[in-house]
PDB file of N, CA and C in Angstrom:
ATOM      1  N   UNK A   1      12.157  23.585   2.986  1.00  0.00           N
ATOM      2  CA  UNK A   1      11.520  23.864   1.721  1.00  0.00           C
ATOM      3  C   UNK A   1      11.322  22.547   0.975  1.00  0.00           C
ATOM      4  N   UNK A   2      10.181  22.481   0.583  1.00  0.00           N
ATOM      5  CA  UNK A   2       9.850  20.912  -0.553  1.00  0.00           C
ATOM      6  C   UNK A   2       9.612  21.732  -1.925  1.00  0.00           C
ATOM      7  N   UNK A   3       9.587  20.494  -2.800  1.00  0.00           N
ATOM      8  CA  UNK A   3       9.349  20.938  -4.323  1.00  0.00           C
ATOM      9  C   UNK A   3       8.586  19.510  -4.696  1.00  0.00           C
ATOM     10  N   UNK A   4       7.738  20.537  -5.471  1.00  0.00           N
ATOM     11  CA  UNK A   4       7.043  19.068  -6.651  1.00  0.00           C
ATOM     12  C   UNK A   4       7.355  18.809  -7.715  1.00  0.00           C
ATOM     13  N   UNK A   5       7.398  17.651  -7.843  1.00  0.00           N
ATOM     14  CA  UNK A   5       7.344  16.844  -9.331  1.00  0.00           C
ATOM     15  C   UNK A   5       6.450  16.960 -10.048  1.00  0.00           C
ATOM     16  N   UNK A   6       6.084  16.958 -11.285  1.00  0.00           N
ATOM     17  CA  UNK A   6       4.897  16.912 -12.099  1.00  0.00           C
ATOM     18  C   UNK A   6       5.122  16.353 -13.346  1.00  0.00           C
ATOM     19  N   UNK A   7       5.024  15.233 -13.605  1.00  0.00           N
ATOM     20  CA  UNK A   7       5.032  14.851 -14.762  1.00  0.00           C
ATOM     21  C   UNK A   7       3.435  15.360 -16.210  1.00  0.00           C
ATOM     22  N   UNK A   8       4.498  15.923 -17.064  1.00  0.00           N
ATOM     23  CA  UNK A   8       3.084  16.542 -18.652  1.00  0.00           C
ATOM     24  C   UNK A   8       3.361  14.905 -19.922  1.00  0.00           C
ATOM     25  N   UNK A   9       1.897  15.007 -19.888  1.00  0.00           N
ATOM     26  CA  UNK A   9       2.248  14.202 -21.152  1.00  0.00           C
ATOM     27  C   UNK A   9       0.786  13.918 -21.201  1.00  0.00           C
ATOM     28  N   UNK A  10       0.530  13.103 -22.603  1.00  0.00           N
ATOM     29  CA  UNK A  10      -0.514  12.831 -23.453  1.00  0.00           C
ATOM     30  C   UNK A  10      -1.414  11.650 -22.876  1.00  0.00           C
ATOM     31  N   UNK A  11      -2.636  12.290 -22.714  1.00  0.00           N
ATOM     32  CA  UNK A  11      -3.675  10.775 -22.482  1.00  0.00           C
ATOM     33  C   UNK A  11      -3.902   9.821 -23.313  1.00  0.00           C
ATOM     34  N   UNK A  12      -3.435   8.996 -23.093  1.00  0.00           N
ATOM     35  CA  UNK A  12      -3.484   7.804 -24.198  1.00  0.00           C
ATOM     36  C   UNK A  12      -4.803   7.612 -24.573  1.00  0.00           C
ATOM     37  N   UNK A  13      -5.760   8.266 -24.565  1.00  0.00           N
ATOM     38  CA  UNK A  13      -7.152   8.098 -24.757  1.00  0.00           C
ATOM     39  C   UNK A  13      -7.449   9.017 -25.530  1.00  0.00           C
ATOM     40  N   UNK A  14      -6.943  10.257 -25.025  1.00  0.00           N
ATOM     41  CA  UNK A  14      -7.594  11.442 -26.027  1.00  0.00           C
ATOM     42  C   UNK A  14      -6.720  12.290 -26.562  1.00  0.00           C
ATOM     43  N   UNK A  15      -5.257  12.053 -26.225  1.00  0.00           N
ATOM     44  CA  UNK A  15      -4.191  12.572 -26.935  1.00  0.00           C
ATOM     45  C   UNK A  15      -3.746  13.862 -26.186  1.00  0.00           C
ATOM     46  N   UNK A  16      -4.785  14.482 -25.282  1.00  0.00           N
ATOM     47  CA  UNK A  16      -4.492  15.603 -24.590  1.00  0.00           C
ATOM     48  C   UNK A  16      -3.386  16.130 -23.577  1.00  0.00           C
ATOM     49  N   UNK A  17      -2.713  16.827 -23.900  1.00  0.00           N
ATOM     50  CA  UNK A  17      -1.681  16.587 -22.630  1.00  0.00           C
ATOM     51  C   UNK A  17      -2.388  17.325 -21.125  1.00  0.00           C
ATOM     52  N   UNK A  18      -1.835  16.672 -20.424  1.00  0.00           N
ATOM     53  CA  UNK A  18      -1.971  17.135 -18.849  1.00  0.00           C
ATOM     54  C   UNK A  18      -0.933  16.664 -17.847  1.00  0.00           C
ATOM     55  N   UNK A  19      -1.341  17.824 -17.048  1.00  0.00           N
ATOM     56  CA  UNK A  19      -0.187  17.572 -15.688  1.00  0.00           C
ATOM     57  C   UNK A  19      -0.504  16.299 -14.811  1.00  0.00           C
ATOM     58  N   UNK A  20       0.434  15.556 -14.449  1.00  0.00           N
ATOM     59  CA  UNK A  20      -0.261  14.501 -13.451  1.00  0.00           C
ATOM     60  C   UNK A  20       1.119  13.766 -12.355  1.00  0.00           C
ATOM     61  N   UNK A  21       0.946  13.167 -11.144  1.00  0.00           N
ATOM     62  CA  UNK A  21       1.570  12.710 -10.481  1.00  0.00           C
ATOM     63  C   UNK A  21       2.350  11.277 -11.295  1.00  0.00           C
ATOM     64  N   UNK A  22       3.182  10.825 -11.452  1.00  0.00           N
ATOM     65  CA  UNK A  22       3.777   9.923 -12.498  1.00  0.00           C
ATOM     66  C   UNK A  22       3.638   8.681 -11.586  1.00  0.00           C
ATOM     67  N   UNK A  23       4.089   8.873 -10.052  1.00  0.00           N
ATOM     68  CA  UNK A  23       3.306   7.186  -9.196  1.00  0.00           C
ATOM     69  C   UNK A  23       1.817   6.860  -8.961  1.00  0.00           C
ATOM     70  N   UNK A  24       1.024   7.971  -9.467  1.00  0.00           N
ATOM     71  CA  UNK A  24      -0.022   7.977  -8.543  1.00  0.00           C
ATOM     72  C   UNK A  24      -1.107   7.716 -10.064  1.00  0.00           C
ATOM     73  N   UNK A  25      -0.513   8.495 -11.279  1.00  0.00           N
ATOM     74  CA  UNK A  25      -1.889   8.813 -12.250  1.00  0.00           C
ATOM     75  C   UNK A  25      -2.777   7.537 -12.902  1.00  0.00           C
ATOM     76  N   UNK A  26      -3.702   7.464 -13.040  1.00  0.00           N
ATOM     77  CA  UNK A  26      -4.048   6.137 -13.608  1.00  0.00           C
ATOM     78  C   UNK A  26      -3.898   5.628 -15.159  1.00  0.00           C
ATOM     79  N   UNK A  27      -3.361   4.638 -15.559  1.00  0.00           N
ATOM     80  CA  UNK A  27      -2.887   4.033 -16.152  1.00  0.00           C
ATOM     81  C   UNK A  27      -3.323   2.823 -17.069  1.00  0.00           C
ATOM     82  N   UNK A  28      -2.950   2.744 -18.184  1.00  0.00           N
ATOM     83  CA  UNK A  28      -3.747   1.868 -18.921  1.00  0.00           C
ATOM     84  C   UNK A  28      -2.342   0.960 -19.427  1.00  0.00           C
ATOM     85  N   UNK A  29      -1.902  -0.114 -19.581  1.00  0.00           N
ATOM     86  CA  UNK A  29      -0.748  -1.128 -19.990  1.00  0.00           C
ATOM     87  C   UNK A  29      -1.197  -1.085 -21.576  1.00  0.00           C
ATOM     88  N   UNK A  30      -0.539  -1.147 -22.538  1.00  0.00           N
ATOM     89  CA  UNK A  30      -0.065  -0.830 -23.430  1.00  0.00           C
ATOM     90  C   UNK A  30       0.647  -1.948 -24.322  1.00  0.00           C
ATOM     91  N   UNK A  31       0.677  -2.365 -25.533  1.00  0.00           N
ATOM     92  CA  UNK A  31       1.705  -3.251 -25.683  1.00  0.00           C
ATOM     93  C   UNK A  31       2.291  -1.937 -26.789  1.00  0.00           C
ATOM     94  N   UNK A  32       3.646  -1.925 -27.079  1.00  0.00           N
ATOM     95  CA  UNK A  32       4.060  -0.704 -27.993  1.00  0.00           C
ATOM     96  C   UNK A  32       4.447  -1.223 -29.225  1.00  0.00           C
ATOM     97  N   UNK A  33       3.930  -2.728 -29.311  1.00  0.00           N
ATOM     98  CA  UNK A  33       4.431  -3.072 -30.877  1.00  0.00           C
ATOM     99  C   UNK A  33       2.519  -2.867 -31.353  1.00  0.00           C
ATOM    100  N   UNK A  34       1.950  -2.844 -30.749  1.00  0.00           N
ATOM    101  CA  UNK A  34       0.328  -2.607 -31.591  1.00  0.00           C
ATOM    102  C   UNK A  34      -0.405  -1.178 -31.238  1.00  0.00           C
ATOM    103  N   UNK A  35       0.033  -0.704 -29.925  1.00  0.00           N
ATOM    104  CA  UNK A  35      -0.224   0.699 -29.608  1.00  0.00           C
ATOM    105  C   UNK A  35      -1.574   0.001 -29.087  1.00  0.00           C
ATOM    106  N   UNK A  36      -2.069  -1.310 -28.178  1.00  0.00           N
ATOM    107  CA  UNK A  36      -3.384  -1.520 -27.675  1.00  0.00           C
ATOM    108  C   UNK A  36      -2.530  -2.379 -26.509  1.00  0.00           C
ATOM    109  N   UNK A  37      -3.966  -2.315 -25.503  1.00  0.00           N
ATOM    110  CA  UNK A  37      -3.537  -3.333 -24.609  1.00  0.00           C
ATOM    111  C   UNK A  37      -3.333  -4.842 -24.866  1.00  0.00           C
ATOM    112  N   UNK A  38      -2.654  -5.392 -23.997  1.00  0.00           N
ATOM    113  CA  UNK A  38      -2.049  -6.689 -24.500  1.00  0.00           C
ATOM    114  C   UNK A  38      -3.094  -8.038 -24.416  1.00  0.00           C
ATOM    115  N   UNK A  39      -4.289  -7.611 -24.078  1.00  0.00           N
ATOM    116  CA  UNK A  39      -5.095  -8.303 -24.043  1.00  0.00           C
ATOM    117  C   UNK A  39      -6.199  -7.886 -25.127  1.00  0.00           C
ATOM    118  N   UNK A  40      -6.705  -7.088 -25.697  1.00  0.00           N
ATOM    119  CA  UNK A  40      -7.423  -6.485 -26.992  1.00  0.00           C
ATOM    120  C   UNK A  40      -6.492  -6.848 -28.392  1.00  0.00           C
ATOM    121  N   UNK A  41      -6.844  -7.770 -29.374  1.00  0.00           N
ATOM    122  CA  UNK A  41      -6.184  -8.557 -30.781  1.00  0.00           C
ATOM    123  C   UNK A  41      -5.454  -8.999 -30.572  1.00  0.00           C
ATOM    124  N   UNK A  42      -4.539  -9.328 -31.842  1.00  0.00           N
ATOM    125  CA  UNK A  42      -3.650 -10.081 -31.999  1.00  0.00           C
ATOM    126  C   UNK A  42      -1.871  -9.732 -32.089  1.00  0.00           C
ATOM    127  N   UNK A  43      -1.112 -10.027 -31.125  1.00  0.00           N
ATOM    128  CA  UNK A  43       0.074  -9.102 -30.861  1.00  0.00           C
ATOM    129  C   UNK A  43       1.252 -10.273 -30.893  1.00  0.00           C
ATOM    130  N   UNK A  44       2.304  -9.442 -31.744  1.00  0.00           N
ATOM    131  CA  UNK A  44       3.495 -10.644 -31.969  1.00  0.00           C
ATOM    132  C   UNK A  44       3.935 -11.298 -31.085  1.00  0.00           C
ATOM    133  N   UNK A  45       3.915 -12.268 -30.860  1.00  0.00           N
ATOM    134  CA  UNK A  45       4.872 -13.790 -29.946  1.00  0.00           C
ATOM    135  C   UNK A  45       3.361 -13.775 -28.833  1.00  0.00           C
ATOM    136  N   UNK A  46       1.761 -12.755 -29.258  1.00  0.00           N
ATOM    137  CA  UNK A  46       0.707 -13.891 -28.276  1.00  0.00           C
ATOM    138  C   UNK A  46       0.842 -12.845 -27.133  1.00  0.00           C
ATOM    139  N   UNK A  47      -0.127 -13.392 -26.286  1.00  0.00           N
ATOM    140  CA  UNK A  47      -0.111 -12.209 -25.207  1.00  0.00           C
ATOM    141  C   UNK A  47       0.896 -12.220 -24.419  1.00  0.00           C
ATOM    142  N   UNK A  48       1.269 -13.170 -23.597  1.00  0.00           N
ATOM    143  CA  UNK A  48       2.209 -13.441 -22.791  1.00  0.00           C
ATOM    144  C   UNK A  48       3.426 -12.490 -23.361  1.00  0.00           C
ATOM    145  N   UNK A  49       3.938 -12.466 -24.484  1.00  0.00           N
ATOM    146  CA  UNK A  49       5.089 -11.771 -24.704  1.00  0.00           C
ATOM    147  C   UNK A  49       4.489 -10.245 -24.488  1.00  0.00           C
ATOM    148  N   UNK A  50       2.795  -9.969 -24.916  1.00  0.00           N
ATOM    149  CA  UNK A  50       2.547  -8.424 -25.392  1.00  0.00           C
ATOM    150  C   UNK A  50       2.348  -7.956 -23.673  1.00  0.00           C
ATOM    151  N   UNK A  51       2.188  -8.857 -23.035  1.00  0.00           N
ATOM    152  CA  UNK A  51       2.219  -8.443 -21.225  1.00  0.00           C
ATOM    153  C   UNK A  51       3.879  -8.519 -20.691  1.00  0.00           C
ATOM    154  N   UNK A  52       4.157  -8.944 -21.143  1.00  0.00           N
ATOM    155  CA  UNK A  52       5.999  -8.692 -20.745  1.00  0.00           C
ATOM    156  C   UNK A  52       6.382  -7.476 -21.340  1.00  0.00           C
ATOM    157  N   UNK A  53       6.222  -7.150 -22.311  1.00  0.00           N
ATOM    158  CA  UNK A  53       6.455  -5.597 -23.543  1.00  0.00           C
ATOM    159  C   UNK A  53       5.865  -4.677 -23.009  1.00  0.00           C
ATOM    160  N   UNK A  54       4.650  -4.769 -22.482  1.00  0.00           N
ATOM    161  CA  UNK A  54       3.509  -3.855 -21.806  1.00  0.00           C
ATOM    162  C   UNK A  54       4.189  -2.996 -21.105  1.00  0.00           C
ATOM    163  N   UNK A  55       4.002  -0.961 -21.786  1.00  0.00           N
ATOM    164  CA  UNK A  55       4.174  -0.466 -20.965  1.00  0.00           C
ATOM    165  C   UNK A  55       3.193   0.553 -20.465  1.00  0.00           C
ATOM    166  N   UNK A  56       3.134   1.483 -18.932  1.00  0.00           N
ATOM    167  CA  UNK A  56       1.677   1.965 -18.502  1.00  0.00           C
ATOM    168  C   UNK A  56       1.750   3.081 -19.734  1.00  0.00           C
ATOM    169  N   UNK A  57       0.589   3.565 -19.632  1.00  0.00           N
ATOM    170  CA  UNK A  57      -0.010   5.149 -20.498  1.00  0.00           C
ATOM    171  C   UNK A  57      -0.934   6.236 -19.673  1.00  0.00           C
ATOM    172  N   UNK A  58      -0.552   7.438 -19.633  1.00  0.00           N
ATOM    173  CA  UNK A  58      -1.509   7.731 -18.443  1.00  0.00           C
ATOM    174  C   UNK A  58      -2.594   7.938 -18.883  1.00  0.00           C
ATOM    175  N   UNK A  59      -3.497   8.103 -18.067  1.00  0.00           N
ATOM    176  CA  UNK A  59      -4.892   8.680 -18.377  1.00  0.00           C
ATOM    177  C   UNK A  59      -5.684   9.535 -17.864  1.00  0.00           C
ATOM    178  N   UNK A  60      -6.260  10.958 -18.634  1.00  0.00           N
ATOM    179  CA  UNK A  60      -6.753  11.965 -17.974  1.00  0.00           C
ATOM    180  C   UNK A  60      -8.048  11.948 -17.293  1.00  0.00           C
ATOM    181  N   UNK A  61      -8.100  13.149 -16.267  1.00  0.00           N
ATOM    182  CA  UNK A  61      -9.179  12.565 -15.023  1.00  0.00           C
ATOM    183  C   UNK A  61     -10.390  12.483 -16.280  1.00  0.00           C
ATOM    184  N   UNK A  62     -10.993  13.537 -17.259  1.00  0.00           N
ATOM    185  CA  UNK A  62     -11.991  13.523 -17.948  1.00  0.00           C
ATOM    186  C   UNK A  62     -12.299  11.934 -18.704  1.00  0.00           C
ATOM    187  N   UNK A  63     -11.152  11.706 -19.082  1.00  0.00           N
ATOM    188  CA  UNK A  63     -10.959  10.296 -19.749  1.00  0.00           C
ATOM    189  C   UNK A  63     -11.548   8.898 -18.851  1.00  0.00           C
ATOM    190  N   UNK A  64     -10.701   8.906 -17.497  1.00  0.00           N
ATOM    191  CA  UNK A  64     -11.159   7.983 -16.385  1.00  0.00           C
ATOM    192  C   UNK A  64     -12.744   8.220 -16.070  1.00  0.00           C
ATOM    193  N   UNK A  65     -13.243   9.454 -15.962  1.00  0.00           N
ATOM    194  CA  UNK A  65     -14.369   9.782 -15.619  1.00  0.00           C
ATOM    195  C   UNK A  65     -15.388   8.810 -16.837  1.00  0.00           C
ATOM    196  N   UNK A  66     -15.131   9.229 -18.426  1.00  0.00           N
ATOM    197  CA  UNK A  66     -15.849   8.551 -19.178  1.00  0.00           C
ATOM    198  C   UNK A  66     -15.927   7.172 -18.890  1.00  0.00           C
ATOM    199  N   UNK A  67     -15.028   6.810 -19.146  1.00  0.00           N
ATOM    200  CA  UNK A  67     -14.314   5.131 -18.932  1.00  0.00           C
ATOM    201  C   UNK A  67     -15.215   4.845 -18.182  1.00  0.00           C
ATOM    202  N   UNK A  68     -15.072   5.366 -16.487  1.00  0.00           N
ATOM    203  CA  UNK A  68     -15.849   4.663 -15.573  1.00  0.00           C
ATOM    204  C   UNK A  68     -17.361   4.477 -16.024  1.00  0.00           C
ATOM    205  N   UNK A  69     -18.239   5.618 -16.332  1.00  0.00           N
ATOM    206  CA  UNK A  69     -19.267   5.610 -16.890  1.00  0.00           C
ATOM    207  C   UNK A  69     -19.681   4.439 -17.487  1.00  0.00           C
ATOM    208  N   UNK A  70     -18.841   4.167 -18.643  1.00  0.00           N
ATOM    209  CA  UNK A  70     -19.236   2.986 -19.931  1.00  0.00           C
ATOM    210  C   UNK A  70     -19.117   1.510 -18.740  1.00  0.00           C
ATOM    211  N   UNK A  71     -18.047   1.672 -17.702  1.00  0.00           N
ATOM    212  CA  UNK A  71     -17.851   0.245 -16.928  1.00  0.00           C
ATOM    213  C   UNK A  71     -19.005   0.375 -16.174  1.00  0.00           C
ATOM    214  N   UNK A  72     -19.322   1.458 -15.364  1.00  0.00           N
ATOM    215  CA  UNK A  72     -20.577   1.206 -14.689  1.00  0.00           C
ATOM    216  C   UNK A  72     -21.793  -0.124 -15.694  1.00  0.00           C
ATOM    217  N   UNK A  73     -22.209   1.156 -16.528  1.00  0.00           N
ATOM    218  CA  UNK A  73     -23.172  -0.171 -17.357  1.00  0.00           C
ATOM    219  C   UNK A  73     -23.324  -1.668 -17.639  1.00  0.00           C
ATOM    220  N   UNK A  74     -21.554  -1.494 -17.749  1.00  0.00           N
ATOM    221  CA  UNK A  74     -21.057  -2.942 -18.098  1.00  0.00           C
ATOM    222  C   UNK A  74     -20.909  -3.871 -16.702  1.00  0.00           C
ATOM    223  N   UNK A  75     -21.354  -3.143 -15.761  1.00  0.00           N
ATOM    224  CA  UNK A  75     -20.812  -4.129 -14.452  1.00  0.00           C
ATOM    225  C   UNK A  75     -19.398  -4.329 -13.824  1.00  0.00           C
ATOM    226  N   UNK A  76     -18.865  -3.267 -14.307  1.00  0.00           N
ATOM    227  CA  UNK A  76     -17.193  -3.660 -14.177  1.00  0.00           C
ATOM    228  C   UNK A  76     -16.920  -2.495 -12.640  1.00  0.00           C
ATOM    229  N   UNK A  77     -15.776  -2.576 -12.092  1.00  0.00           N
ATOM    230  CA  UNK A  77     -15.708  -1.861 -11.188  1.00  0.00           C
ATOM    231  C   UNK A  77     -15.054  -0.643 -11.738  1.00  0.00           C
ATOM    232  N   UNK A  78     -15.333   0.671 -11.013  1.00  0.00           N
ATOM    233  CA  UNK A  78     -14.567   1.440 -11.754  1.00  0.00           C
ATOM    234  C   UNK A  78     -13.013   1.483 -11.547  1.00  0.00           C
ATOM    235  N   UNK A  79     -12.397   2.396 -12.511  1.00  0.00           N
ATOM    236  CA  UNK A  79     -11.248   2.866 -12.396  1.00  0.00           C
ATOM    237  C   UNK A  79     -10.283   3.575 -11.269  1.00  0.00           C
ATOM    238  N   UNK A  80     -10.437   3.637 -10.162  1.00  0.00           N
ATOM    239  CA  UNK A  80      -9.662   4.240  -9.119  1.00  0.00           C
ATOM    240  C   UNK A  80      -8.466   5.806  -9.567  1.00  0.00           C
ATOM    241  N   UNK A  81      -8.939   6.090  -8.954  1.00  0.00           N
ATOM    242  CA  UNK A  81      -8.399   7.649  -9.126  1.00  0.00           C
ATOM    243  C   UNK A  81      -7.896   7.848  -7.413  1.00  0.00           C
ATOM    244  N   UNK A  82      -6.411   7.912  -7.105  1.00  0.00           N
ATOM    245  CA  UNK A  82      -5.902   8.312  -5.795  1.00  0.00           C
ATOM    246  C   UNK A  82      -6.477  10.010  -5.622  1.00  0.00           C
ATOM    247  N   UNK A  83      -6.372  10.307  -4.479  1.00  0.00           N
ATOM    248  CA  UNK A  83      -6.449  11.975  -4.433  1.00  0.00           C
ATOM    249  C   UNK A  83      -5.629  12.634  -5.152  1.00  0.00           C
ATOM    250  N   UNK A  84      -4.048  11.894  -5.145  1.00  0.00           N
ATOM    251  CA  UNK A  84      -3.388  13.288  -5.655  1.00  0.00           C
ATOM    252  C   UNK A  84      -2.777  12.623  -7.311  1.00  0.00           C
ATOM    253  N   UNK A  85      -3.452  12.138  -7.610  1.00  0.00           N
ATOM    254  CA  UNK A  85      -2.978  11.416  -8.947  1.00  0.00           C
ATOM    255  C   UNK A  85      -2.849  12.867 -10.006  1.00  0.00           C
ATOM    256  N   UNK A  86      -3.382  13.930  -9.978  1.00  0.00           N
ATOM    257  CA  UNK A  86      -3.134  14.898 -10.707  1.00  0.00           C
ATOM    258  C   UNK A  86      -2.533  16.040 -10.297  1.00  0.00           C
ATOM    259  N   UNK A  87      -1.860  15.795  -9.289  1.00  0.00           N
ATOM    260  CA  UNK A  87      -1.407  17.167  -9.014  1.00  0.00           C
ATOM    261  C   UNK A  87       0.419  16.569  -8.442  1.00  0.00           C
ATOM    262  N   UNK A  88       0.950  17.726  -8.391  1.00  0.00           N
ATOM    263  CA  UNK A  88       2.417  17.340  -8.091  1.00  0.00           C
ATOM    264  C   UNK A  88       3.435  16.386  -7.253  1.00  0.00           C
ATOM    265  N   UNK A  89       4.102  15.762  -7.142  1.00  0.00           N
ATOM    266  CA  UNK A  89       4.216  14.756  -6.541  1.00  0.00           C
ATOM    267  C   UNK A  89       5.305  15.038  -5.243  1.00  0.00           C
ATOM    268  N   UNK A  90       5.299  15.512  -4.000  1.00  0.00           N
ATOM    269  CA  UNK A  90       5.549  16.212  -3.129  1.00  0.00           C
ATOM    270  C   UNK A  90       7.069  15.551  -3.196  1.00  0.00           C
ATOM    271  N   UNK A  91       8.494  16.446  -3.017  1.00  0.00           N
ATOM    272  CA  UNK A  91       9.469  16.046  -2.587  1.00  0.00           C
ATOM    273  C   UNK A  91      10.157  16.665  -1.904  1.00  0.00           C
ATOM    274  N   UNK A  92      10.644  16.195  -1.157  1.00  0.00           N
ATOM    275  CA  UNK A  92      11.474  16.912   0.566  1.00  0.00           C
ATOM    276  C   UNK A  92      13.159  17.159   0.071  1.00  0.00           C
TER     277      UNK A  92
END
């Protein structure tokens, strides 16, 4: 018999909660003294400290889906989404 894991929690994008795999879901780094990534303004002790502080945030498939969209335009590569990034995380 196996059981899954499933980690619930809030898309750092749209606030929504959803179910998602916690190794697998995609992720945005965070600094938690500005609530932005550590590379977007100005963050105490400079980036270098706000990338050491940096922690991930997940992000929902609808969310990644937009995202990618706006990067397409921009030339950027998209966001990577594993297969099972939203669904339970298999354990033996």
């Amino acid at each position: 018999m196996s059981a899954g894991l499933v980690a619930i929690g809030p898309c750092y994008l749209c606030g929504r909660p959803f179910p998602f795999n916690p190794d697998l879901v995609p992720s945005l780094r965070v600094d938690p003294a500005t609530n932005t990534p550590p590379d977007v303004g100005d963050h105490p002790g400079g980036l270098e400290a706000a990338t050491a502080r940096s922690v991930a945030r997940p992000l929902c498939e609808p969310c990644v889906g937009r995202a990618n969209k706006t990067r397409a335009r921009m030339g950027l590569p998209p966001i990577e989404v594993l297969a099972s990034a939203y669904q339970a995380q298999e354990q033996t």
